[in-house]
C-alpha atoms as a PDB file:
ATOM      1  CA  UNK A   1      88.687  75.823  81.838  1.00  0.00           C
ATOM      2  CA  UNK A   2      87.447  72.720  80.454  1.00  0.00           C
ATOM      3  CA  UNK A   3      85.799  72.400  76.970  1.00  0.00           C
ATOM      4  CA  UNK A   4      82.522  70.965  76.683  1.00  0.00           C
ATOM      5  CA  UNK A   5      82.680  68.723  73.669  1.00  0.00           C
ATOM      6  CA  UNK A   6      79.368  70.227  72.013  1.00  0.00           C
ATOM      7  CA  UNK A   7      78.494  71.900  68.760  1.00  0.00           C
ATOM      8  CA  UNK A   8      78.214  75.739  68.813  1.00  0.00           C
ATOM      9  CA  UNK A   9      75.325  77.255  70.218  1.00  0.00           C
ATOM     10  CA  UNK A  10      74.582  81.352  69.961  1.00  0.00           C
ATOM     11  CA  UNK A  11      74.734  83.231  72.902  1.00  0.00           C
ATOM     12  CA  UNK A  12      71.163  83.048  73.170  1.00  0.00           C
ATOM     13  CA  UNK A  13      71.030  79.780  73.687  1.00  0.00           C
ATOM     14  CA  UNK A  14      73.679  79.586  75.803  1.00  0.00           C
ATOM     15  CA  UNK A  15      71.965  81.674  78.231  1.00  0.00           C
ATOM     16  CA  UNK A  16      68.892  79.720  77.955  1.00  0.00           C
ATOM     17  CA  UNK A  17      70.363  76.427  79.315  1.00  0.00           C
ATOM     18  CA  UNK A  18      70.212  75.853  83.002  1.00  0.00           C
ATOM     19  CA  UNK A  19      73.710  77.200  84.976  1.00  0.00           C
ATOM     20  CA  UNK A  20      75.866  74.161  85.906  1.00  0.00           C
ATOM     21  CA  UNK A  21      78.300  73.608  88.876  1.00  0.00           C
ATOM     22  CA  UNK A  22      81.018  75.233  88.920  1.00  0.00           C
ATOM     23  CA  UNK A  23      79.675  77.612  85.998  1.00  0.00           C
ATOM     24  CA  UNK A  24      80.081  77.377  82.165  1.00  0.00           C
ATOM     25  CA  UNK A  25      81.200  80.173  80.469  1.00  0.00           C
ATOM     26  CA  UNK A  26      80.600  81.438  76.612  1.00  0.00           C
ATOM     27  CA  UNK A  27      83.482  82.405  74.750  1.00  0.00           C
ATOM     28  CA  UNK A  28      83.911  82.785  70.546  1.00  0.00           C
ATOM     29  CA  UNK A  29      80.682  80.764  70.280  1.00  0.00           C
ATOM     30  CA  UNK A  30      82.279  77.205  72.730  1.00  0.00           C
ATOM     31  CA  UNK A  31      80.993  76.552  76.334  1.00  0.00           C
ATOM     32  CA  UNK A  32      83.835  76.090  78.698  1.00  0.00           C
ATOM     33  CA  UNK A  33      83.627  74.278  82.441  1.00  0.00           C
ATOM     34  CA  UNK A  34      85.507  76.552  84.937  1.00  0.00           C
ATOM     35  CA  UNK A  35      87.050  73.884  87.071  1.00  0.00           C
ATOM     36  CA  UNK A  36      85.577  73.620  90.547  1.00  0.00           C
ATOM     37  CA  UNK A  37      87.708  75.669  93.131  1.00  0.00           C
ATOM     38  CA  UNK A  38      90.263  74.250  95.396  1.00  0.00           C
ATOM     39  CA  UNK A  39      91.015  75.577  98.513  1.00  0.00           C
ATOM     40  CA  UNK A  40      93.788  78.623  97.669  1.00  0.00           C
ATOM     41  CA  UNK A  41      91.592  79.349  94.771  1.00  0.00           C
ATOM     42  CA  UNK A  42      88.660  79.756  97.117  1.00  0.00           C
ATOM     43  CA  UNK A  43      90.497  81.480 100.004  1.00  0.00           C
ATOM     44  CA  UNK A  44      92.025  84.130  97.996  1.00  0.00           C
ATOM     45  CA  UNK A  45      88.387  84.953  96.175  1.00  0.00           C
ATOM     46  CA  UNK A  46      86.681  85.533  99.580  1.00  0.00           C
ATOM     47  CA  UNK A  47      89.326  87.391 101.002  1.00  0.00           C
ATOM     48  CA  UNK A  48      89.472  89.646  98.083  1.00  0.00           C
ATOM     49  CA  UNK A  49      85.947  90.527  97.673  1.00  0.00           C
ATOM     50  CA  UNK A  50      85.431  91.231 101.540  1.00  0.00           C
ATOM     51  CA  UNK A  51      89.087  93.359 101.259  1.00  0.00           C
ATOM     52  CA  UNK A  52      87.846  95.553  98.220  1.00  0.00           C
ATOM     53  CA  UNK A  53      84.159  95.529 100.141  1.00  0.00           C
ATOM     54  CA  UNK A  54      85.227  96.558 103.388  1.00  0.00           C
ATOM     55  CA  UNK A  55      87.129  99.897 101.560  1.00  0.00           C
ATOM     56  CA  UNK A  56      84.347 100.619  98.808  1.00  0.00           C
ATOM     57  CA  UNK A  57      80.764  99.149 100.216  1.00  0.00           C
ATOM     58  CA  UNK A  58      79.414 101.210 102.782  1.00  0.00           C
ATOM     59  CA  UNK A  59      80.846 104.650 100.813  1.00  0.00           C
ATOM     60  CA  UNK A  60      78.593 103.339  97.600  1.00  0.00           C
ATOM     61  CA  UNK A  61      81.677 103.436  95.657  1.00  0.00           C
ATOM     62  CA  UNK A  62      81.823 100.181  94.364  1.00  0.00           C
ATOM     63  CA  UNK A  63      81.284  96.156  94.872  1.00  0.00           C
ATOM     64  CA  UNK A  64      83.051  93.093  94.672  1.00  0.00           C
ATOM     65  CA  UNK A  65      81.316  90.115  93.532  1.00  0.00           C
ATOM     66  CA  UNK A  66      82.253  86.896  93.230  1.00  0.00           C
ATOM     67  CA  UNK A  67      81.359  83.959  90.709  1.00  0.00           C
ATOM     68  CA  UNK A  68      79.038  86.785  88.720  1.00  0.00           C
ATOM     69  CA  UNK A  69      77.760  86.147  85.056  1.00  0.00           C
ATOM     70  CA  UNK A  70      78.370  88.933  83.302  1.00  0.00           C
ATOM     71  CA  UNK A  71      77.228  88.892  79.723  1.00  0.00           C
ATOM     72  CA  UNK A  72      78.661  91.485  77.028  1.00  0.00           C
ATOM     73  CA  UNK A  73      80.531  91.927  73.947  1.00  0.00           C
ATOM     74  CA  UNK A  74      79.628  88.151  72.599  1.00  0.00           C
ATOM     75  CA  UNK A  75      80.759  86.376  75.481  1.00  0.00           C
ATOM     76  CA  UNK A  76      79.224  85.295  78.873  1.00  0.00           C
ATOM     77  CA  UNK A  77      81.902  84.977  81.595  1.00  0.00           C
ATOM     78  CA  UNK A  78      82.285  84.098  85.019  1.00  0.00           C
ATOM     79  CA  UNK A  79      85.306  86.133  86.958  1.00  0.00           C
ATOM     80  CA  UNK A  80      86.457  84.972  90.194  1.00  0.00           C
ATOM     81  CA  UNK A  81      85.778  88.414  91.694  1.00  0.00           C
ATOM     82  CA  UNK A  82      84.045  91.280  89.648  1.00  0.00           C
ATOM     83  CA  UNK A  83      84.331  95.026  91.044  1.00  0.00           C
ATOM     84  CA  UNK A  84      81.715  97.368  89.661  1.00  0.00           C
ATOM     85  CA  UNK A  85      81.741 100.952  90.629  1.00  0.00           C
ATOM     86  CA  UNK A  86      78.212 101.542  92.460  1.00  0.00           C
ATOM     87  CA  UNK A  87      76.472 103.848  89.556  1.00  0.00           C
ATOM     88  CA  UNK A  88      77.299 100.827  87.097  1.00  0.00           C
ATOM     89  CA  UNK A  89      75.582  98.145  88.987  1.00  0.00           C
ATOM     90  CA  UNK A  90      72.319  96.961  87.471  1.00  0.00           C
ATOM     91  CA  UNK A  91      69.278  97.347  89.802  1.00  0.00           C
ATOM     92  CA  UNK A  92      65.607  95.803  89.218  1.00  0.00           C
ATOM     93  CA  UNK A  93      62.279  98.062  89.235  1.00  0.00           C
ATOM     94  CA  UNK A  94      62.226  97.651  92.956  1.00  0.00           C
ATOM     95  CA  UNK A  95      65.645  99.130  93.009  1.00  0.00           C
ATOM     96  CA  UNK A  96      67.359  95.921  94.112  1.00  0.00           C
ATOM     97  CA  UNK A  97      70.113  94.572  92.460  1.00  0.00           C
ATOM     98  CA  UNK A  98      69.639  92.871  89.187  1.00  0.00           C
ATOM     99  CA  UNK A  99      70.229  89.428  88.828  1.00  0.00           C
ATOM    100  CA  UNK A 100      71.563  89.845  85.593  1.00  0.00           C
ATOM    101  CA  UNK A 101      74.258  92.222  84.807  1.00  0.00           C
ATOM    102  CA  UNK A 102      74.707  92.440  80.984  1.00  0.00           C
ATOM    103  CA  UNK A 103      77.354  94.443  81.518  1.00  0.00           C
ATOM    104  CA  UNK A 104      81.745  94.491  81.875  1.00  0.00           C
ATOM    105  CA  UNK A 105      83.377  94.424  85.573  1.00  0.00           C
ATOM    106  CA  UNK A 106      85.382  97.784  85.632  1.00  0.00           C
ATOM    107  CA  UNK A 107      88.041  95.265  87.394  1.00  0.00           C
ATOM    108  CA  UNK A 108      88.317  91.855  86.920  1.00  0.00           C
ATOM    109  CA  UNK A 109      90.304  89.664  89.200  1.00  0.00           C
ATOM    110  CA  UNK A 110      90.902  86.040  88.129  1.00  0.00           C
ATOM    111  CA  UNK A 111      93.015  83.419  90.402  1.00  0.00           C
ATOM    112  CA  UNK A 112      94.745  81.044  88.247  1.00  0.00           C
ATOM    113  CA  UNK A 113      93.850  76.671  89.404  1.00  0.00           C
ATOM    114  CA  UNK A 114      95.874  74.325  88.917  1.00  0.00           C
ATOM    115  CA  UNK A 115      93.932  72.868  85.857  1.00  0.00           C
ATOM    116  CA  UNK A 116      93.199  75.948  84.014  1.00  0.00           C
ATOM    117  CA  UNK A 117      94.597  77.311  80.927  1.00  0.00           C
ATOM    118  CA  UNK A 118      96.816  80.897  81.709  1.00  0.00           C
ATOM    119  CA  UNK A 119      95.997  81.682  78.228  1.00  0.00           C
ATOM    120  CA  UNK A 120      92.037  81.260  78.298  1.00  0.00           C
ATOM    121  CA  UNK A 121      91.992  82.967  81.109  1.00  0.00           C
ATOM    122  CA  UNK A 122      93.902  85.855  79.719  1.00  0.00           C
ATOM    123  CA  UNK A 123      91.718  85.538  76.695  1.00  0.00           C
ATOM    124  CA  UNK A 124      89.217  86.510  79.488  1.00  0.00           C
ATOM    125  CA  UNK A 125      90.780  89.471  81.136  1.00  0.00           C
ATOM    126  CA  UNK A 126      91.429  90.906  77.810  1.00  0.00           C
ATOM    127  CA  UNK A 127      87.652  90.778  76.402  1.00  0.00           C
ATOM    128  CA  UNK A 128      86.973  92.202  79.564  1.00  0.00           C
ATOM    129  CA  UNK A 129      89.542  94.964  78.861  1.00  0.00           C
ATOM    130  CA  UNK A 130      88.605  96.145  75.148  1.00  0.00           C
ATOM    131  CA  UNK A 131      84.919  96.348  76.347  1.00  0.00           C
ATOM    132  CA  UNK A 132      85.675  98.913  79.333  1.00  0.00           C
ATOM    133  CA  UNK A 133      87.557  96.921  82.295  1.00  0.00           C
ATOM    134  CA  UNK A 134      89.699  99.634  83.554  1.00  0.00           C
ATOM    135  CA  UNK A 135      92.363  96.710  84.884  1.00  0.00           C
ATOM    136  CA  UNK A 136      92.236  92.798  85.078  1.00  0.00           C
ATOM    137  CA  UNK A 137      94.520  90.674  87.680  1.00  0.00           C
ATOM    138  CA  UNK A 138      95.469  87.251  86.729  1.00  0.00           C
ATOM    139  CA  UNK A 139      96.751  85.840  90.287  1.00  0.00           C
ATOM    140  CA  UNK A 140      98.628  82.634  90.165  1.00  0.00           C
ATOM    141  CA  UNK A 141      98.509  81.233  93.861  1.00  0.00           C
ATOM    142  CA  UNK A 142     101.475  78.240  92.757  1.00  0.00           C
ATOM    143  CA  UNK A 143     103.479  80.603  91.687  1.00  0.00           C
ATOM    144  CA  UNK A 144     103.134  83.384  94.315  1.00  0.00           C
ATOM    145  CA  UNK A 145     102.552  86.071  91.164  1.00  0.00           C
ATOM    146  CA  UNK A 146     100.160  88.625  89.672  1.00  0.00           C
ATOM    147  CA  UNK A 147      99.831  89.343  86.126  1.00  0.00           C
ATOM    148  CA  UNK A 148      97.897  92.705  86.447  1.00  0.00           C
ATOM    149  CA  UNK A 149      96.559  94.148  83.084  1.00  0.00           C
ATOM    150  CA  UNK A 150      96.226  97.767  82.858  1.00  0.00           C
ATOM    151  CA  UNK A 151      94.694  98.818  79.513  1.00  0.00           C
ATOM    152  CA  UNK A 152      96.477  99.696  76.671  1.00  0.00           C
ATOM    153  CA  UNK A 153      99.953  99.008  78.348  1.00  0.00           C
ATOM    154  CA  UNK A 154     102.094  95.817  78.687  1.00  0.00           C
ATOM    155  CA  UNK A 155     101.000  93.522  81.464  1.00  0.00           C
ATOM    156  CA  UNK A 156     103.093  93.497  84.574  1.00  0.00           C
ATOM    157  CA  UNK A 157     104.442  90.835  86.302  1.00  0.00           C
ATOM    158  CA  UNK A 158     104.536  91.692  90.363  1.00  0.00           C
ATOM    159  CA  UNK A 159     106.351  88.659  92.609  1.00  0.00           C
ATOM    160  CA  UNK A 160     107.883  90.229  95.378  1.00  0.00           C
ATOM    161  CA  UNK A 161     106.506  90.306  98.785  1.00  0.00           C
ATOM    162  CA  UNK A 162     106.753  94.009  98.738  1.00  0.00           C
ATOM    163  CA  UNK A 163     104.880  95.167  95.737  1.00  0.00           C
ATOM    164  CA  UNK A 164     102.229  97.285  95.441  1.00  0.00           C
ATOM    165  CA  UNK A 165      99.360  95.935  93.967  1.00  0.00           C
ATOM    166  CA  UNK A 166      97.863  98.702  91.261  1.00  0.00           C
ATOM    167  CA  UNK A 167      93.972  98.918  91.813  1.00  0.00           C
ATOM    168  CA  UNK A 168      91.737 100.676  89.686  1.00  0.00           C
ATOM    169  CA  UNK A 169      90.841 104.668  91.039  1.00  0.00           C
ATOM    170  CA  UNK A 170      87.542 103.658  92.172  1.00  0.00           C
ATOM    171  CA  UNK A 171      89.490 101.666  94.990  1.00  0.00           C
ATOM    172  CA  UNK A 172      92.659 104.000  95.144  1.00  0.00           C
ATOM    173  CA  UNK A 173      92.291 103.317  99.092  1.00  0.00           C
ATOM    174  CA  UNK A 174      92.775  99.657  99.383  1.00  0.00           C
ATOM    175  CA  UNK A 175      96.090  99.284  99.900  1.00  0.00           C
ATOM    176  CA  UNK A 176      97.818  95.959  99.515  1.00  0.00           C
ATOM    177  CA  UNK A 177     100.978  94.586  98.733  1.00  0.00           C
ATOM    178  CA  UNK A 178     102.014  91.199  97.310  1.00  0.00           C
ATOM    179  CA  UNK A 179     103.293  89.575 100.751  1.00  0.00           C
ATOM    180  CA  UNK A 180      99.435  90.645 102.557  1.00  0.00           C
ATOM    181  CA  UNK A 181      97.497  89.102  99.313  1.00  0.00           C
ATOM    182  CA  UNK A 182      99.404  85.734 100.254  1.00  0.00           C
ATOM    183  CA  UNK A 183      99.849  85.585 103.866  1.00  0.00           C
ATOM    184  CA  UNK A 184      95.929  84.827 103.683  1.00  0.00           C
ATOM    185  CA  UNK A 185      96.924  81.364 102.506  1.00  0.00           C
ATOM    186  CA  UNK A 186      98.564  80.631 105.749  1.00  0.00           C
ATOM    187  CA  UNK A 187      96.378  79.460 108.369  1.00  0.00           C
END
């Protein structure tokens, strides 16, 4: 994330100013640039969200989003991919889905660039966590590594090919392991 050299604004304001690309996000009263993805960054989020999708969409159980504002607890963030479980998902009066969701992912995945601050984006996943997130992933495609942040527990480091990667119950039948999450960087 990149700070925007500006004085503080409320959260109100914030969300008054017109989105930017790649998005700005609000955190502890500072807009921050997320840095425009490359392509790992990008491959992994698409991949993800149709993997999660393909288990949870058609059931109504859930859906992956990704590059969603979701505004709560103070801040207004922008995870890579954003799972909410179906009932959660904000609809309109026409029962479409909202275009704002002032609401927390119940999982947020983040994939780690190049540029970006680990500890920002941790700063993230654990806002995300003490306001309902049942787990965050912090994916690090350089390193071939997944924090994953369950709540209230010690993050866990997972960086061999054959690990299991924990998912929250509302997608306890997507089944992936370490070695599948990065083989769709090879082409």
């Amino acid at each position: 994330m990149i700070k925007t050299p500006t004085c503080r604004v409320s959260l109100e304001e914030f969300l008054q100013l017109p989105e930017t690309e790649p998005a700005s996000e609000y955190i502890n009263s500072e807009i921050f640039h997320k840095p425009m993805p490359q392509g790992k960054h990008s491959r992994l989020q698409l991949q993800l969200a149709n993997a999660v999708n393909n288990v949870v969409e058609a059931p109504k159980i859930a859906l992956a989003l990704p590059e969603l504002r979701c505004t709560f607890g103070g801040y207004s963030i922008v995870p890579d991919v954003a799972v909410f479980s179906w009932q959660r998902i904000p609809v309109d009066d026409k029962g479409n889905i909202a275009n704002a969701f002032n609401t927390y992912p119940d999982w947020i995945i983040e994939i780690l660039s190049p540029e970006q601050s680990t500890t920002k984006v941790t700063r993230k996943i654990l806002h995300c966590l003490n306001h309902g997130t049942s787990l965050g992933w912090l994916i690090d495609p350089e390193e071939y590594g997944i924090l994953i942040y369950p709540p209230h527990q010690q993050p866990i480091f997972l960086e061999n090919e054959s690990d299991i990667l924990p998912v929250p119950d509302l997608v306890k039948d997507l089944h992936l392991t370490l070695g599948q999450l990065f083989a769709w960087l090879k082409l």
